[in-house]
N, C-alpha and C. Protein backbone atom coordinates (compact mmCIF):
# COMPACT_ATOMS: atom_id res chain seq x y z
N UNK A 1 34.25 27.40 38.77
CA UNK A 1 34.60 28.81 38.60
C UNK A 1 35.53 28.98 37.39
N UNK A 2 36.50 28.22 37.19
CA UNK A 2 37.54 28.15 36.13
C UNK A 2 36.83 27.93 34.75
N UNK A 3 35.40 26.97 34.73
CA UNK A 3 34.79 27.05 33.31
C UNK A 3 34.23 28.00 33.21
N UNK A 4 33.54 28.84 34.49
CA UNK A 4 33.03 30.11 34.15
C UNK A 4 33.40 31.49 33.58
N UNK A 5 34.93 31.25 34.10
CA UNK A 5 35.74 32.38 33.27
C UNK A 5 36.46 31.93 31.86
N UNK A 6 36.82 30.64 31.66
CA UNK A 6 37.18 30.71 30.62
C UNK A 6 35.80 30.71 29.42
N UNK A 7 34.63 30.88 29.92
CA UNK A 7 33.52 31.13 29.03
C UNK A 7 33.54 32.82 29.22
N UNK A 8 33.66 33.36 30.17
CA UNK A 8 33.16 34.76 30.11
C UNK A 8 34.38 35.78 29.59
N UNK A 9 35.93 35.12 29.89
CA UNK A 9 36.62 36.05 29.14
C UNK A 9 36.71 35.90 27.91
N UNK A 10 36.76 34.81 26.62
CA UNK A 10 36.28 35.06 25.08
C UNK A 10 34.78 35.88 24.55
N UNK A 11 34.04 35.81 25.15
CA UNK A 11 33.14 36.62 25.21
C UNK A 11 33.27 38.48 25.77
N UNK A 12 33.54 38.42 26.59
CA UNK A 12 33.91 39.94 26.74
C UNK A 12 34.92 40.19 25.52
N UNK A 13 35.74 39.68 25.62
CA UNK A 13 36.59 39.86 24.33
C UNK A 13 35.85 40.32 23.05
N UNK A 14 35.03 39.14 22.85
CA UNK A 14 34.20 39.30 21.42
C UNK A 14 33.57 40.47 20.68
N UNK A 15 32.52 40.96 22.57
CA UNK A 15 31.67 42.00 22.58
C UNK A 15 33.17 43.27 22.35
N UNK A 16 33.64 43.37 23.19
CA UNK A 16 34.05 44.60 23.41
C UNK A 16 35.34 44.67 21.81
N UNK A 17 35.64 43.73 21.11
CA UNK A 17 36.14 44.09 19.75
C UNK A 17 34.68 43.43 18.73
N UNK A 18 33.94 43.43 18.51
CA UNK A 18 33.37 42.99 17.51
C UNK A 18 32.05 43.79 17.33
N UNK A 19 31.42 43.68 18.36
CA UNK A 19 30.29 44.63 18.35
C UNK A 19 30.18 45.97 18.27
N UNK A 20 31.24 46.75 17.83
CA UNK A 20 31.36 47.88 17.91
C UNK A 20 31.71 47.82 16.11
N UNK A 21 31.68 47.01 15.54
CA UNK A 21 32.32 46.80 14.33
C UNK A 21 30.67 46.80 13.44
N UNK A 22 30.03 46.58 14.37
CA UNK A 22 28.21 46.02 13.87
C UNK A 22 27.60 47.41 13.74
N UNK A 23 28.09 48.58 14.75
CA UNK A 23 27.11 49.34 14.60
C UNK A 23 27.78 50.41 13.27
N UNK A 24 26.96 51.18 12.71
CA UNK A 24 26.83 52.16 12.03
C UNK A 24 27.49 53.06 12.26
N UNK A 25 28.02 54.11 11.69
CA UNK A 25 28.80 55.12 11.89
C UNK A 25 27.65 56.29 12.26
N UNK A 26 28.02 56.89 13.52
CA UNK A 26 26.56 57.74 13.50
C UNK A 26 26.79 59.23 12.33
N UNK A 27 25.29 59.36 11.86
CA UNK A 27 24.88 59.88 11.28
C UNK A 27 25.18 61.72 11.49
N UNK A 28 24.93 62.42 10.45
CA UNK A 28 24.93 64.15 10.80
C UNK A 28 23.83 64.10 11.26
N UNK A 29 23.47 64.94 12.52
CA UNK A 29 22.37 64.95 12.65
C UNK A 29 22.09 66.96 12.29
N UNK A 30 20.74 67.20 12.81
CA UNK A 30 20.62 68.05 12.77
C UNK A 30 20.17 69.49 14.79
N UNK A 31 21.30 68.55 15.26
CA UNK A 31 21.03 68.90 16.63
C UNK A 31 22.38 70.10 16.59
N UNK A 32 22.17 71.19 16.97
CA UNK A 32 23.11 72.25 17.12
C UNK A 32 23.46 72.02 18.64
N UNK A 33 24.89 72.03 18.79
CA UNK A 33 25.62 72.21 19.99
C UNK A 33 25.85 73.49 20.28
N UNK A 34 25.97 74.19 21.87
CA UNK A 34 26.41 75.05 22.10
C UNK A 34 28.20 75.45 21.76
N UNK A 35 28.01 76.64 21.19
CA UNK A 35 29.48 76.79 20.29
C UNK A 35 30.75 76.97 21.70
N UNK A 36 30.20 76.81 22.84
CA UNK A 36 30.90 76.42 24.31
C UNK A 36 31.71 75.27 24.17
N UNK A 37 30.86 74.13 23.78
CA UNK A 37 31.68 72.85 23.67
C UNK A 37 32.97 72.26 22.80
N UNK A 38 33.34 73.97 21.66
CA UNK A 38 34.18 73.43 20.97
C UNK A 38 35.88 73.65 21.53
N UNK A 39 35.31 74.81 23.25
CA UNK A 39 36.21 75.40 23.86
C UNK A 39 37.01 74.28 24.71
N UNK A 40 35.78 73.06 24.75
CA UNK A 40 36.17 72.79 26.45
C UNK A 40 37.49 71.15 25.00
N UNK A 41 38.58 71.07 26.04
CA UNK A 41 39.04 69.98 25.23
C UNK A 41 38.84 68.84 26.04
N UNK A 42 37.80 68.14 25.91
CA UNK A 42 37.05 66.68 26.21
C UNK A 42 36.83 65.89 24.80
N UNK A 43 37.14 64.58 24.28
CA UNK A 43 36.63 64.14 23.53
C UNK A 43 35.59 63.19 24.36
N UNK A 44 34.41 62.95 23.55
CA UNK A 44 34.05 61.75 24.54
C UNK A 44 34.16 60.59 23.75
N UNK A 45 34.09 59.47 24.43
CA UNK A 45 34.63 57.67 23.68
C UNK A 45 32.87 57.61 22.56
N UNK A 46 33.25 57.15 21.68
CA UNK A 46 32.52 56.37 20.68
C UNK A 46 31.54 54.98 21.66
N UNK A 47 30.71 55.05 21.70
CA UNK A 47 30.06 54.15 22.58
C UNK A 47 29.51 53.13 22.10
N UNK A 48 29.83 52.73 20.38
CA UNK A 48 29.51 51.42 20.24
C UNK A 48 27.74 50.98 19.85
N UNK A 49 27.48 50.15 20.29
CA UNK A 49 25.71 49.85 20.31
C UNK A 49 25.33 50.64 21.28
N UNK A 50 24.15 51.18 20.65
CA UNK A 50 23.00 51.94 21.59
C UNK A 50 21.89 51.42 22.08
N UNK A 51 21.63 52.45 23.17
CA UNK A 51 19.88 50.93 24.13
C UNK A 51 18.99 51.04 22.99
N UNK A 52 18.83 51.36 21.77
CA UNK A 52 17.84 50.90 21.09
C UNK A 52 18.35 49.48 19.62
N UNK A 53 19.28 49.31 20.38
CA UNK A 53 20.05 47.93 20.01
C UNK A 53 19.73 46.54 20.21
N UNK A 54 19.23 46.02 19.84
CA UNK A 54 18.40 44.40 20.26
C UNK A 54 19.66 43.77 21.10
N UNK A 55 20.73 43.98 20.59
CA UNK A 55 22.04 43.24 21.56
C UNK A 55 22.74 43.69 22.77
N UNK A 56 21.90 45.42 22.93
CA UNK A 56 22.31 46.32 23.81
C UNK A 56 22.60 45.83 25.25
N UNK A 57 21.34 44.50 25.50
CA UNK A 57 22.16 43.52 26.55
C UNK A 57 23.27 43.44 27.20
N UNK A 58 23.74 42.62 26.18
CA UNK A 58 25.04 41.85 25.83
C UNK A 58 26.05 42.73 26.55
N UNK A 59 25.83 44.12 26.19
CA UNK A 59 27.28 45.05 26.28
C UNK A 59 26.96 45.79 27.79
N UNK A 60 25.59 45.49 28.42
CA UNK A 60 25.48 45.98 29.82
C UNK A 60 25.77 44.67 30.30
N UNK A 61 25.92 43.86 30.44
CA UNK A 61 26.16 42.59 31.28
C UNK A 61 27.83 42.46 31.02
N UNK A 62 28.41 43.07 30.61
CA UNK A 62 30.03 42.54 29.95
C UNK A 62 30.22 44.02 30.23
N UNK A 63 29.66 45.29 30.68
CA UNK A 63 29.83 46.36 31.68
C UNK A 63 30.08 46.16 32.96
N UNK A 64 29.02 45.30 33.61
CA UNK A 64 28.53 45.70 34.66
C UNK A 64 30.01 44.04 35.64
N UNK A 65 29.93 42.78 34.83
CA UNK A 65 31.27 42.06 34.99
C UNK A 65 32.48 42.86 35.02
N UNK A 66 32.71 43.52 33.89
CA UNK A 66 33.90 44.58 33.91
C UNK A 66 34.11 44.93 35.48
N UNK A 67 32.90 45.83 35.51
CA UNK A 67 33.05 46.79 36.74
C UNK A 67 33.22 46.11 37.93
N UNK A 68 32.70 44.57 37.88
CA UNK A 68 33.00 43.82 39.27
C UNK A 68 34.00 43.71 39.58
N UNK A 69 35.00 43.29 38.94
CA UNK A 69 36.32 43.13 38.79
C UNK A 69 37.27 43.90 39.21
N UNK A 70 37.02 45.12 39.19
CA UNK A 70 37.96 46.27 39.42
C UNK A 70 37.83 46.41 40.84
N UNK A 71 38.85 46.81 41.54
CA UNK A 71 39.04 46.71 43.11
C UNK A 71 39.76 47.82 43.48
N UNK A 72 40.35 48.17 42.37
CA UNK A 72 41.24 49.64 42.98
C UNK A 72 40.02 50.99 43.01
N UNK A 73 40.61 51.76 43.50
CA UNK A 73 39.19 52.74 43.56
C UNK A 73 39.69 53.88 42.30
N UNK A 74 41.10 54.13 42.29
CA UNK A 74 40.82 55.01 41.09
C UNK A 74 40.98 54.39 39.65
N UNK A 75 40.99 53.23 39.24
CA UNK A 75 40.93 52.67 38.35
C UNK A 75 39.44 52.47 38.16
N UNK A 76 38.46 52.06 39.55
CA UNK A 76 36.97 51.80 39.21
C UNK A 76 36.75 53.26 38.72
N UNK A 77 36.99 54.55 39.55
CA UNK A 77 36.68 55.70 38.65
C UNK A 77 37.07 56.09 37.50
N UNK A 78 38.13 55.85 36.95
CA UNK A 78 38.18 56.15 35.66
C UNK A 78 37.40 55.10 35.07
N UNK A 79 36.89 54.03 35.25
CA UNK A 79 35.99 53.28 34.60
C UNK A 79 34.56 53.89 35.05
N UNK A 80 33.92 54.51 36.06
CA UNK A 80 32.76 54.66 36.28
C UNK A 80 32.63 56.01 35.39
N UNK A 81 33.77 57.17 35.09
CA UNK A 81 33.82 57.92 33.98
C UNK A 81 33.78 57.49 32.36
N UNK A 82 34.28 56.47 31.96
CA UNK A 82 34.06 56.34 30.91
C UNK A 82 32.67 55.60 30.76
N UNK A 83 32.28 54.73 31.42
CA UNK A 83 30.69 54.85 31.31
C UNK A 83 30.06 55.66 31.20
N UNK A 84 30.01 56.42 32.16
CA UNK A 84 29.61 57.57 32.16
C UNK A 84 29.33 58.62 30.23
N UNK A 85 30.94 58.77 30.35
CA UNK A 85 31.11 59.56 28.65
C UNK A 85 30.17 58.73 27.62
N UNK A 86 30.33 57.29 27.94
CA UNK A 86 29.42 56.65 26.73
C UNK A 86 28.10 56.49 26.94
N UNK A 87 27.75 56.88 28.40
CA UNK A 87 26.04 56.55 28.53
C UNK A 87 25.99 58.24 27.77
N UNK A 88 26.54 59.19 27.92
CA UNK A 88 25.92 61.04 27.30
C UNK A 88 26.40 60.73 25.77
N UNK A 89 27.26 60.11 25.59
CA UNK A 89 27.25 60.57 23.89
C UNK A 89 26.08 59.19 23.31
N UNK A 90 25.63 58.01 24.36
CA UNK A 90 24.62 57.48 23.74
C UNK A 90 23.50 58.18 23.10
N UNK A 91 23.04 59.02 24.21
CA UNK A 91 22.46 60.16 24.77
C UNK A 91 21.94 60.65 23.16
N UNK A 92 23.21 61.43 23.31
CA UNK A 92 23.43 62.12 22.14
C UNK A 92 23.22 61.79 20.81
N UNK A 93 23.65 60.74 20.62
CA UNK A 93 23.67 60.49 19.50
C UNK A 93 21.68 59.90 19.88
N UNK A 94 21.02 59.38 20.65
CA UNK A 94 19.78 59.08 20.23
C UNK A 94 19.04 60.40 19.74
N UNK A 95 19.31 61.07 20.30
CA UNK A 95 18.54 62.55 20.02
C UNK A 95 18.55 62.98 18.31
N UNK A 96 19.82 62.45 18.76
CA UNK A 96 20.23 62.92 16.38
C UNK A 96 19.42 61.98 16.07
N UNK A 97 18.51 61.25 16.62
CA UNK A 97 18.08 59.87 15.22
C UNK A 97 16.38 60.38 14.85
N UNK A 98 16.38 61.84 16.18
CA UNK A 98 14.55 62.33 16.23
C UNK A 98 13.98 62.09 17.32
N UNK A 99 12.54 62.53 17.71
CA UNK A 99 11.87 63.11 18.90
C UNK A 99 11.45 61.46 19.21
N UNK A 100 11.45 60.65 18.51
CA UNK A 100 10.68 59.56 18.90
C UNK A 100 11.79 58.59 20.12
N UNK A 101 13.03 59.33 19.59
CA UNK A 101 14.29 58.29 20.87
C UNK A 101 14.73 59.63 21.78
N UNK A 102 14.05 60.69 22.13
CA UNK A 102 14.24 61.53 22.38
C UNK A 102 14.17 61.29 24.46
N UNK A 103 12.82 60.44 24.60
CA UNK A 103 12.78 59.95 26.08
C UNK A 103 13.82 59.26 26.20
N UNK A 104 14.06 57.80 25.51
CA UNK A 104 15.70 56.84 25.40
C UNK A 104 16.28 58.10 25.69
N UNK A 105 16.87 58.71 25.05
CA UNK A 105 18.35 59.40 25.01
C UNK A 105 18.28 60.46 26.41
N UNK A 106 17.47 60.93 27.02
CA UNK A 106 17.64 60.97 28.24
C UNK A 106 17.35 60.41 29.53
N UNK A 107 16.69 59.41 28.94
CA UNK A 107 16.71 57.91 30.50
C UNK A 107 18.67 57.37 29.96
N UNK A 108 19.01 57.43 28.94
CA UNK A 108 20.40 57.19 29.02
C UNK A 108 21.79 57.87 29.75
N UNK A 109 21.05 59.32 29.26
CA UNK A 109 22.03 60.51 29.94
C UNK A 109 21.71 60.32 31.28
N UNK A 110 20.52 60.23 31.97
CA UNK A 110 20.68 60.05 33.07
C UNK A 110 21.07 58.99 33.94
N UNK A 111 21.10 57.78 33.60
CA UNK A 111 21.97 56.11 33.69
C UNK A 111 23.50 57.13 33.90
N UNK A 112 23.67 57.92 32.65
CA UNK A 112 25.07 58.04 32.71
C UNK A 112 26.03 59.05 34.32
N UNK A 113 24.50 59.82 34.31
CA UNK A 113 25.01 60.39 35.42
C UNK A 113 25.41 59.64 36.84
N UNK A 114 24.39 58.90 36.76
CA UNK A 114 24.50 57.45 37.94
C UNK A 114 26.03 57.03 38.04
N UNK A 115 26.60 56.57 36.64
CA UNK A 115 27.89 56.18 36.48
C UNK A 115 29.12 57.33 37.14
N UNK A 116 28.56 58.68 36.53
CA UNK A 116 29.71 59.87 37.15
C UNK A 116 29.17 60.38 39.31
N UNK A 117 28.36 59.58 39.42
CA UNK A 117 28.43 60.01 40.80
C UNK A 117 28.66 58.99 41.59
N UNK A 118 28.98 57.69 40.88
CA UNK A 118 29.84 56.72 41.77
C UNK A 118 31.08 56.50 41.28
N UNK A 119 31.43 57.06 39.98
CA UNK A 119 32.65 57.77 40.43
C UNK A 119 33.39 58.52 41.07
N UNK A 120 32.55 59.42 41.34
CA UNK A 120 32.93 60.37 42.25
C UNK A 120 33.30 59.93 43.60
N UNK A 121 32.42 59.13 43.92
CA UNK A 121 32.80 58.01 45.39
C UNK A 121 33.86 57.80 45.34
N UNK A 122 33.76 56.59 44.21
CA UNK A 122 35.13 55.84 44.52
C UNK A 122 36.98 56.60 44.83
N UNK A 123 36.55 57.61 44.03
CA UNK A 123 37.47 59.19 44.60
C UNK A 123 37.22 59.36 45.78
N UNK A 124 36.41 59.57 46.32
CA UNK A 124 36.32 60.08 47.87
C UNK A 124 37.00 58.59 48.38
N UNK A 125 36.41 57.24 47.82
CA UNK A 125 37.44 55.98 48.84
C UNK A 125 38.41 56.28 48.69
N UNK A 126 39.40 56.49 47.36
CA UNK A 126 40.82 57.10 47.18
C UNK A 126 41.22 57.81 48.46
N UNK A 127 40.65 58.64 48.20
CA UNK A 127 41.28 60.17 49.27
C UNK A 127 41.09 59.57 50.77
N UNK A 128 39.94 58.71 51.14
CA UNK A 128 40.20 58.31 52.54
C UNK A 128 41.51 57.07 52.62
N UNK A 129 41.79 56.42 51.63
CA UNK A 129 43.05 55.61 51.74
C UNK A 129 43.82 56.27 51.30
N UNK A 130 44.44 57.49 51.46
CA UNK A 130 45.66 58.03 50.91
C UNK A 130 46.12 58.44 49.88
N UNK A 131 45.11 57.91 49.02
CA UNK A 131 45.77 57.90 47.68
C UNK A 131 45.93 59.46 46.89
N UNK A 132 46.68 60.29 46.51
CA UNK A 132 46.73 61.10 45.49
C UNK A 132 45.62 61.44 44.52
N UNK A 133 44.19 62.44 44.46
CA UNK A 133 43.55 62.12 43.58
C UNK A 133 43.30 63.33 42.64
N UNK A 134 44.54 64.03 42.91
CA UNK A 134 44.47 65.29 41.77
C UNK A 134 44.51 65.27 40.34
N UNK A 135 45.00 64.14 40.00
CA UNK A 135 44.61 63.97 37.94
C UNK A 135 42.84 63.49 37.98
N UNK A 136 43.18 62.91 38.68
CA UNK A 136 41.65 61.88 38.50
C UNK A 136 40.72 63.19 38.85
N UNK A 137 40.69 63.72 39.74
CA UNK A 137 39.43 65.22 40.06
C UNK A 137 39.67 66.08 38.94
N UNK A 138 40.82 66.13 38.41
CA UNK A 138 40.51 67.50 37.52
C UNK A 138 40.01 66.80 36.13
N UNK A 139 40.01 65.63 36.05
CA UNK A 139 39.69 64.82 34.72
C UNK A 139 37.96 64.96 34.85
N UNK A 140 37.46 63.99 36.12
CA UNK A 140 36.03 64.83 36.29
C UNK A 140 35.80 66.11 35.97
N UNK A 141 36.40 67.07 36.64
CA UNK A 141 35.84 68.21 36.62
C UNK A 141 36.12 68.64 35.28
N UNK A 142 37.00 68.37 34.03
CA UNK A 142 36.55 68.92 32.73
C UNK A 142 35.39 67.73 31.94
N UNK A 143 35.25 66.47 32.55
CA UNK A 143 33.74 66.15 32.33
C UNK A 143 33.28 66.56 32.84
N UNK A 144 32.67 67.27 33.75
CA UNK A 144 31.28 67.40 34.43
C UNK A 144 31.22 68.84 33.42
N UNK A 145 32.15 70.04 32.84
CA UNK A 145 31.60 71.03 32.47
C UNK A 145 31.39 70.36 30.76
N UNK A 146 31.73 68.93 30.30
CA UNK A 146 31.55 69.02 28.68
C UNK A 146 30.26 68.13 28.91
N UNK A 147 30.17 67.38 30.33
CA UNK A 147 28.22 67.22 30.69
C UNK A 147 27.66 67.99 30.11
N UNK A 148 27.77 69.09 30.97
CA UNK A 148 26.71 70.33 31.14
C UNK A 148 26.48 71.02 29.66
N UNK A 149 27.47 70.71 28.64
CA UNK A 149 27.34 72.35 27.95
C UNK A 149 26.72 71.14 26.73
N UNK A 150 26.63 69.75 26.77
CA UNK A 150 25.86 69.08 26.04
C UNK A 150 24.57 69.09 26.09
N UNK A 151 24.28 68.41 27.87
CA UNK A 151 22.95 68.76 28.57
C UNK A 151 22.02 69.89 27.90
N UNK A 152 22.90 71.06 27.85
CA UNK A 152 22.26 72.47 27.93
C UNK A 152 21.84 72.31 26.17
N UNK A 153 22.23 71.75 25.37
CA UNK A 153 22.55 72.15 24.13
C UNK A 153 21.00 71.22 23.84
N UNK A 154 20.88 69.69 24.55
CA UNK A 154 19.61 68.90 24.18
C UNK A 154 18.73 69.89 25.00
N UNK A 155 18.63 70.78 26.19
CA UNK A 155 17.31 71.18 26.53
C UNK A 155 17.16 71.93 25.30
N UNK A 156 17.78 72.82 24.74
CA UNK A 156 17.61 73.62 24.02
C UNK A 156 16.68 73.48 22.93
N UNK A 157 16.66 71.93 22.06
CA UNK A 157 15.94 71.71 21.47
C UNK A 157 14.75 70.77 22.36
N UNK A 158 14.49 70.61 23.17
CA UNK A 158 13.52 69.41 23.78
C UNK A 158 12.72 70.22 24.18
N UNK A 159 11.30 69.71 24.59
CA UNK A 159 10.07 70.45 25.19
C UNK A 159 9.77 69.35 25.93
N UNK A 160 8.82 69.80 27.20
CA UNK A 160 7.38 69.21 27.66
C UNK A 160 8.73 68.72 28.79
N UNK A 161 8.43 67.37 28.78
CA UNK A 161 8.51 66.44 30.59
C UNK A 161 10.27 66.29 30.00
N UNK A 162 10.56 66.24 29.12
CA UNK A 162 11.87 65.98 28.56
C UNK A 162 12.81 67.15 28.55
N UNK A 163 12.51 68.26 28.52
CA UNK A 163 13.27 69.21 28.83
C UNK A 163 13.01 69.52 30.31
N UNK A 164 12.17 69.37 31.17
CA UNK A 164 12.31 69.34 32.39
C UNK A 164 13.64 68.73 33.04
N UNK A 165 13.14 66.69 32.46
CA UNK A 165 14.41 66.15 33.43
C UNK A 165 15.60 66.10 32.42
N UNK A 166 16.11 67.13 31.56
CA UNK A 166 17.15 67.33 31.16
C UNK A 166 17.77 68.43 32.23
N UNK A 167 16.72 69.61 32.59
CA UNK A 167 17.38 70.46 33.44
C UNK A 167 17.43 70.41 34.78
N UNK A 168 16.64 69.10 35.32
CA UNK A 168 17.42 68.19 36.46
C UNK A 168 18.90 67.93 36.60
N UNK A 169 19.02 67.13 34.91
CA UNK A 169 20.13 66.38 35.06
C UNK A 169 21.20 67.39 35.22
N UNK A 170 20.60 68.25 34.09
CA UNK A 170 22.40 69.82 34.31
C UNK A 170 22.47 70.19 35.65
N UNK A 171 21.21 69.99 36.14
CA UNK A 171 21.50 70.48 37.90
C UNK A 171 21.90 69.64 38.50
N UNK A 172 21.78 68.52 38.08
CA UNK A 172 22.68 67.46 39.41
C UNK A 172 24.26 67.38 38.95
N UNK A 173 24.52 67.53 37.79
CA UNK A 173 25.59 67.87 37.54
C UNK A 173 26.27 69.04 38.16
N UNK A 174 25.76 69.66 38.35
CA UNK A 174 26.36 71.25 38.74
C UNK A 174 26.57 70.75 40.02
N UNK A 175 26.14 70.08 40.65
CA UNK A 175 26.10 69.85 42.30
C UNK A 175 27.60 68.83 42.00
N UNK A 176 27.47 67.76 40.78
CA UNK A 176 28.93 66.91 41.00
C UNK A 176 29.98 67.95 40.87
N UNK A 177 29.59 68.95 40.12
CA UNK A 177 30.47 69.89 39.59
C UNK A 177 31.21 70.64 41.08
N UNK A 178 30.01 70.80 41.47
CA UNK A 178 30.58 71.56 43.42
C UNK A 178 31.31 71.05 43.91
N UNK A 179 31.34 69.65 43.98
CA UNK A 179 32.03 68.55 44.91
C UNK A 179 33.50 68.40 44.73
N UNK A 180 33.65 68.71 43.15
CA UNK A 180 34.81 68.41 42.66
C UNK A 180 35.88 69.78 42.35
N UNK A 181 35.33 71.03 42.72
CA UNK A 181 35.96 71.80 43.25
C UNK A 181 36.90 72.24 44.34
């Protein structure tokens, strides 16, 4: 066990400072946001390599270790949120690259939602152990509305089966959105 971690913590290390150094600065695209999103104050995190990344691997396996690790419940949620932020601005940013990463960038957004509704759990474990979870809910709840007003901004340009399960996803959002009211 002891060679296994001292192999897997220089490596997480590596990925999580080096590979973010590999990718590209994303591009202007030509995707118009709803002029909503400049209201809400959310930044979301820079997410590094994208799934159309040959190494994109690497950085879900040195995720998904991360996430084993964590045992507290509102620490796993603020980690199942920032996944979350980086699976939608993956999202996002695939959409800026054209229609051809246009399916990617919402099989991503929706991965990401996966991430914000087991966050949301791990809040509800909080609250059944006692814990205080009023920063942590209202932190969701101004993600779940800078979700939505992104969401809304890719149906806007998308057609066919892709703007469908985009306006799934704003709707399952709206439902995390309920919860966290």
């Amino acid at each position: 066990m002891k060679k296994f971690i001292a192999l897997i913590v220089p490596l997480i290390f590596l990925f999580s400072v080096g590979i973010s150094l590999a990718q590209e600065a994303p591009k202007e695209g030509s995707i118009s946001t709803p002029s909503s999103i400049k209201t809400i104050d959310y930044t979301l995190p820079y997410p590094g390599l994208l799934p159309d990344n040959p190494l994109y691997f690497l950085k879900a396996i040195r995720d998904r270790v991360i996430e084993f690790l964590i045992s507290d419940p509102i620490k796993k949620a603020n980690f199942e949120l920032l996944q979350s932020d980086k699976r939608l601005n993956e999202g996002l940013l695939l959409f800026k690259k054209g229609e051809s990463k246009y399916s990617l960038g919402e099989t991503t957004i929706s991965k990401g939602e996966n991430y914000f509704e087991k966050g949301i759990a791990e809040i509800e474990r909080a609250r059944e152990q006692g814990i205080v979870t009023t920063d942590i809910s209202r932190r969701f709840y101004l993600a779940s509305l800078k979700h939505r007003d992104v969401i809304k901004g890719l149906i806007n340009i998308s057609s066919g089966d892709i703007k469908q399960k985009l306006i799934a996803d704003d709707k399952r959002m709206e439902e995390f959105e309920k919860k966290l009211k």
